[in-house]
Protein backbone atom coordinates (compact mmCIF):
# COMPACT_ATOMS: atom_id res chain seq x y z
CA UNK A 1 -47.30 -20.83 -23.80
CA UNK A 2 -45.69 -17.45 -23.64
CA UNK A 3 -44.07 -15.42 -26.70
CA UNK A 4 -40.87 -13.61 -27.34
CA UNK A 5 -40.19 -11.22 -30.19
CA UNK A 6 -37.01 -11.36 -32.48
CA UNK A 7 -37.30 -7.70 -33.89
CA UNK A 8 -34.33 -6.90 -37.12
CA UNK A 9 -33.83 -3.15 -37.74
CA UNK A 10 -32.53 -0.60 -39.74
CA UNK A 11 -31.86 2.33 -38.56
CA UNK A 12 -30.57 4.08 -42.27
CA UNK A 13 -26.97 4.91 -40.31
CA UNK A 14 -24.21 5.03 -42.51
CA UNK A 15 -23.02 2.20 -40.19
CA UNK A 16 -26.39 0.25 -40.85
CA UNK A 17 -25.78 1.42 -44.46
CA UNK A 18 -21.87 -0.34 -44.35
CA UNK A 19 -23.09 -3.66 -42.74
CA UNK A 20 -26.27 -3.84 -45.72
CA UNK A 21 -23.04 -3.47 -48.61
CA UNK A 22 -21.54 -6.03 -46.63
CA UNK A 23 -23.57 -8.74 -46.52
CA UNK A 24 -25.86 -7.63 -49.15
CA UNK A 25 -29.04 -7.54 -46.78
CA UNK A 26 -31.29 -5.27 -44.90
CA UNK A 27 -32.48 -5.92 -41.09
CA UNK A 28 -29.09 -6.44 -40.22
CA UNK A 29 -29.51 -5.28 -36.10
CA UNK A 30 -31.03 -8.44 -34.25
CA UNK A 31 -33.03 -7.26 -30.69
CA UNK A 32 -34.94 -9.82 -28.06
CA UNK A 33 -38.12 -8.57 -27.20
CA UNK A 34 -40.59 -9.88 -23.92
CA UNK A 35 -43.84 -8.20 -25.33
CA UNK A 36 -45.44 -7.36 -28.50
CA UNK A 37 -45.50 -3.47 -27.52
CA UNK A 38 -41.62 -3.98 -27.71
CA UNK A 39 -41.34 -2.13 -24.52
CA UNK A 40 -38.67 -4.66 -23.06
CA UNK A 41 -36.12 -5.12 -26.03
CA UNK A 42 -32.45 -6.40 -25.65
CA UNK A 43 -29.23 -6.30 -28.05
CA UNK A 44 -25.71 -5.89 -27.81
CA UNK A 45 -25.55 -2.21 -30.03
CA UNK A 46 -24.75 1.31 -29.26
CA UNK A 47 -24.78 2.40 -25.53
CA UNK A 48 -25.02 5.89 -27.05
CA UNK A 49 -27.56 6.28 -30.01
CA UNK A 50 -25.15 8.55 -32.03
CA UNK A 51 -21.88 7.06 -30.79
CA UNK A 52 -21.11 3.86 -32.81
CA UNK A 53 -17.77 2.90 -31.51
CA UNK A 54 -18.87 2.82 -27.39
CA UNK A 55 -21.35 -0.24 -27.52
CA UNK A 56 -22.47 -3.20 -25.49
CA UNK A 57 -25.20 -4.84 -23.40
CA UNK A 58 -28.10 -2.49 -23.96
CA UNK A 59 -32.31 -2.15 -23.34
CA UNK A 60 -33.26 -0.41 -26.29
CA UNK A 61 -35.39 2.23 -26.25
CA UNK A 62 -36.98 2.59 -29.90
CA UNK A 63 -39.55 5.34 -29.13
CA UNK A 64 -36.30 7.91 -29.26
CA UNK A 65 -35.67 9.87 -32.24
CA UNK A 66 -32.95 7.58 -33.26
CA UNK A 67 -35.08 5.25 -34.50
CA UNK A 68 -37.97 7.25 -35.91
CA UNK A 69 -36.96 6.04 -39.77
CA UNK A 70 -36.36 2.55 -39.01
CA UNK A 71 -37.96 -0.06 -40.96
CA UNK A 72 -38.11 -3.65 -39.07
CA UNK A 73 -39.08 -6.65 -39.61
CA UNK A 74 -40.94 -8.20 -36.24
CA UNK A 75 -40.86 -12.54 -35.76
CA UNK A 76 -42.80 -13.97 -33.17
CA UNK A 77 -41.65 -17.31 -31.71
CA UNK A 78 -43.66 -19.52 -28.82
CA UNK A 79 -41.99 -21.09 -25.85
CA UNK A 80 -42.83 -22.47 -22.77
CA UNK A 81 -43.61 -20.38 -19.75
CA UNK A 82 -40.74 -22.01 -17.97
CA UNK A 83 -38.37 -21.12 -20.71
CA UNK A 84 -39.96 -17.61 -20.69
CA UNK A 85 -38.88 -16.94 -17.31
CA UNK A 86 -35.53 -18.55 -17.34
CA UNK A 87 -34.52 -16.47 -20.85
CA UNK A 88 -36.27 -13.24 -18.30
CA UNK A 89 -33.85 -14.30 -15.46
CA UNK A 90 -30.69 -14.56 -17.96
CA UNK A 91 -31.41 -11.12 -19.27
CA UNK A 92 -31.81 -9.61 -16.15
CA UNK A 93 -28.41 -11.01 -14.80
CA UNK A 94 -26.79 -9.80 -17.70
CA UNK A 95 -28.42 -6.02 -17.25
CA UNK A 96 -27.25 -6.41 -13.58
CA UNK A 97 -23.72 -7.15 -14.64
CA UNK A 98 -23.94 -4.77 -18.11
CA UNK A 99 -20.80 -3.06 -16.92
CA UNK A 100 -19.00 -6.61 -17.81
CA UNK A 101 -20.25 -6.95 -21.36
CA UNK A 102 -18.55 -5.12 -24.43
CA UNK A 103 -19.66 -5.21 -27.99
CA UNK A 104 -17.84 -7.85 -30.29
CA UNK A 105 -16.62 -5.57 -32.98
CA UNK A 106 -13.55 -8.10 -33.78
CA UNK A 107 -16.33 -10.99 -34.20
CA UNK A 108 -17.80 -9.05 -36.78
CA UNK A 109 -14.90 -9.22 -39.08
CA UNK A 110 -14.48 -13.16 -38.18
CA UNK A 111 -17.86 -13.30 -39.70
CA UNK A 112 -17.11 -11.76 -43.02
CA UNK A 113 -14.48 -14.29 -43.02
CA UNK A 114 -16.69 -16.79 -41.93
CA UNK A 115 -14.10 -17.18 -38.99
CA UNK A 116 -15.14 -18.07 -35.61
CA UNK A 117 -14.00 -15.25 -33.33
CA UNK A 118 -15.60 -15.82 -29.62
CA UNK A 119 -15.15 -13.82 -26.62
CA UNK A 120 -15.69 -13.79 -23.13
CA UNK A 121 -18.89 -11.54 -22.20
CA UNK A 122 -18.57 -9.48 -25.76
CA UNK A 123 -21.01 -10.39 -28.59
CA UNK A 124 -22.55 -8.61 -31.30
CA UNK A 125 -26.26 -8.29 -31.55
CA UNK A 126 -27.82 -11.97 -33.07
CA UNK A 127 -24.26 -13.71 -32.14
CA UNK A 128 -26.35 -12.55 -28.18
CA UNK A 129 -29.69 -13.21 -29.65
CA UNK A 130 -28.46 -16.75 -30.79
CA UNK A 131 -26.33 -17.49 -27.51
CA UNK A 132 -29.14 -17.11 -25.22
CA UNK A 133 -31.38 -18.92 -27.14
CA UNK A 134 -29.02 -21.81 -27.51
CA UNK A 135 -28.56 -21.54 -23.44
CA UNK A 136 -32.94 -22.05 -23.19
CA UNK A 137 -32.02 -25.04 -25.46
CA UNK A 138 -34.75 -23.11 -27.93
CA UNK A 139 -32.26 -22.69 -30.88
CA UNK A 140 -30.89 -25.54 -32.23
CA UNK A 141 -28.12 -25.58 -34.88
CA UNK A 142 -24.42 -26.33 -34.82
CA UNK A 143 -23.14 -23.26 -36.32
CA UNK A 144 -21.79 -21.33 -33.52
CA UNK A 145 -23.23 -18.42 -32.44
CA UNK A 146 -20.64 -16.23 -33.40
CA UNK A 147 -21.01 -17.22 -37.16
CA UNK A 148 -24.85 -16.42 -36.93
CA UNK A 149 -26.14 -13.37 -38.94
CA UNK A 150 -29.41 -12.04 -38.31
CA UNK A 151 -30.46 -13.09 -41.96
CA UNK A 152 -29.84 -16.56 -40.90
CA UNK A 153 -31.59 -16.02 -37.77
CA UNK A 154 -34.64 -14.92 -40.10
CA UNK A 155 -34.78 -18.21 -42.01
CA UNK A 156 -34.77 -20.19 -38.63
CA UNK A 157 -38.47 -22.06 -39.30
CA UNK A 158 -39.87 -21.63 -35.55
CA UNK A 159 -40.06 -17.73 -35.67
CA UNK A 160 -43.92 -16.31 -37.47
CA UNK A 161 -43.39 -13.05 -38.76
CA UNK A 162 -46.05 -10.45 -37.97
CA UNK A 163 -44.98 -7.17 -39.22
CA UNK A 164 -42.58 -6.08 -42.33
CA UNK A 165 -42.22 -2.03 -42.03
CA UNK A 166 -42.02 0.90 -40.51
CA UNK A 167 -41.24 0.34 -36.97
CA UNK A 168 -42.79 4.04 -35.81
CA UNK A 169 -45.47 2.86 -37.64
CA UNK A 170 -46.14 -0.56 -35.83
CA UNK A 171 -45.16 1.73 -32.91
CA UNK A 172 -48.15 3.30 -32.94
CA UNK A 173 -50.21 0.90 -33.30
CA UNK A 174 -49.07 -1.42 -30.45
CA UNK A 175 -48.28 -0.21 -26.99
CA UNK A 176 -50.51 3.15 -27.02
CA UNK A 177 -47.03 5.02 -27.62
CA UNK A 178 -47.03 7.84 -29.99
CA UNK A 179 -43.97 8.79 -31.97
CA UNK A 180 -43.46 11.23 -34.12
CA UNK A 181 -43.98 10.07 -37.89
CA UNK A 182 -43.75 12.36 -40.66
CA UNK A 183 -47.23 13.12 -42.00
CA UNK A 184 -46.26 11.36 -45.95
CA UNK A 185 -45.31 8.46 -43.74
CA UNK A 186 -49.11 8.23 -42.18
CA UNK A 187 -50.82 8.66 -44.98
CA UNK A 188 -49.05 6.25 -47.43
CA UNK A 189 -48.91 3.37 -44.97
């Protein structure tokens, strides 16, 4: 058995800050992560950290500055080692082709509205984290993907959570990566 990581952010952007009023939650940024060090994590977000209207198909770096205040909320799930390396293959397709793959901005307003809004090669970040997990046949449920919200995702009763925090702070920790955390931060944690 092999293990992938669903990892929900936020980043404290006063996008991140809009979505939370929205739906009246926190976590709302959904990532796919190969290792616990979350060295290898995939959304559909910003292609450029302080640019939210250019997004897309991205491998997120969160040992940059722009996510030094995140908190995060980190889910393991367990899956086969065949489905390990056929959700690896899909991903890397998809970062081969990112150039074809925009951000679903329209789908987010179909969600508000609870209105399914699909479109080809665009998603937002757990309407991708719930499309390729349908495609392993891991996630099962008949809302479509595009209705998902990464609170729902949260609930889903195959996924163990193993850390609720700072993510700079399980940062350090895991992965031998050190990222600047403000010194109140270290010694309250």
């Amino acid at each position: 058995m092999k293990k992938v990581y669903l990892l929900f952010t936020d980043t404290g952007t006063l996008l991140s800050r809009m979505i939370n009023l929205c739906t009246k939650s926190t976590l709302n940024h959904a990532s796919i992560a190969f290792d616990s060090s979350l060295t290898e994590v995939y959304s559909f977000g910003r292609k450029h950290p302080y640019n939210p209207w250019i997004g897309g198909f991205v491998r997120e770096n969160l040992r940059t500055p722009f996510f030094s205040h995140s908190k995060c909320a980190i889910y393991q799930l367990s899956i086969s080692d065949d489905t390990y390396y056929a959700l690896k293959q899909r991903i890397e397709k998809m970062e081969a082709e990112t150039d074809q793959y925009r951000y679903n901005l329209l789908g987010l307003f179909g969600v508000l509205f609870n209105l399914e809004w699909q479109r080809e090669h665009a998603y937002f970040c757990s309407e991708f984290v719930v499309t390729i997990l349908k495609e392993a046949g891991i996630y099962i449920d008949e809302k479509p993907a595009c209705l998902v919200k990464p609170q729902d995702l949260k609930e889903w009763k195959a996924l163990e959570l193993i850390y609720h925090g700072d993510l700079p702070v399980y940062l350090e920790h895991h992965g031998g990566y050190q990222v600047k955390i403000p010194l109140w931060k270290r010694i309250y944690s």
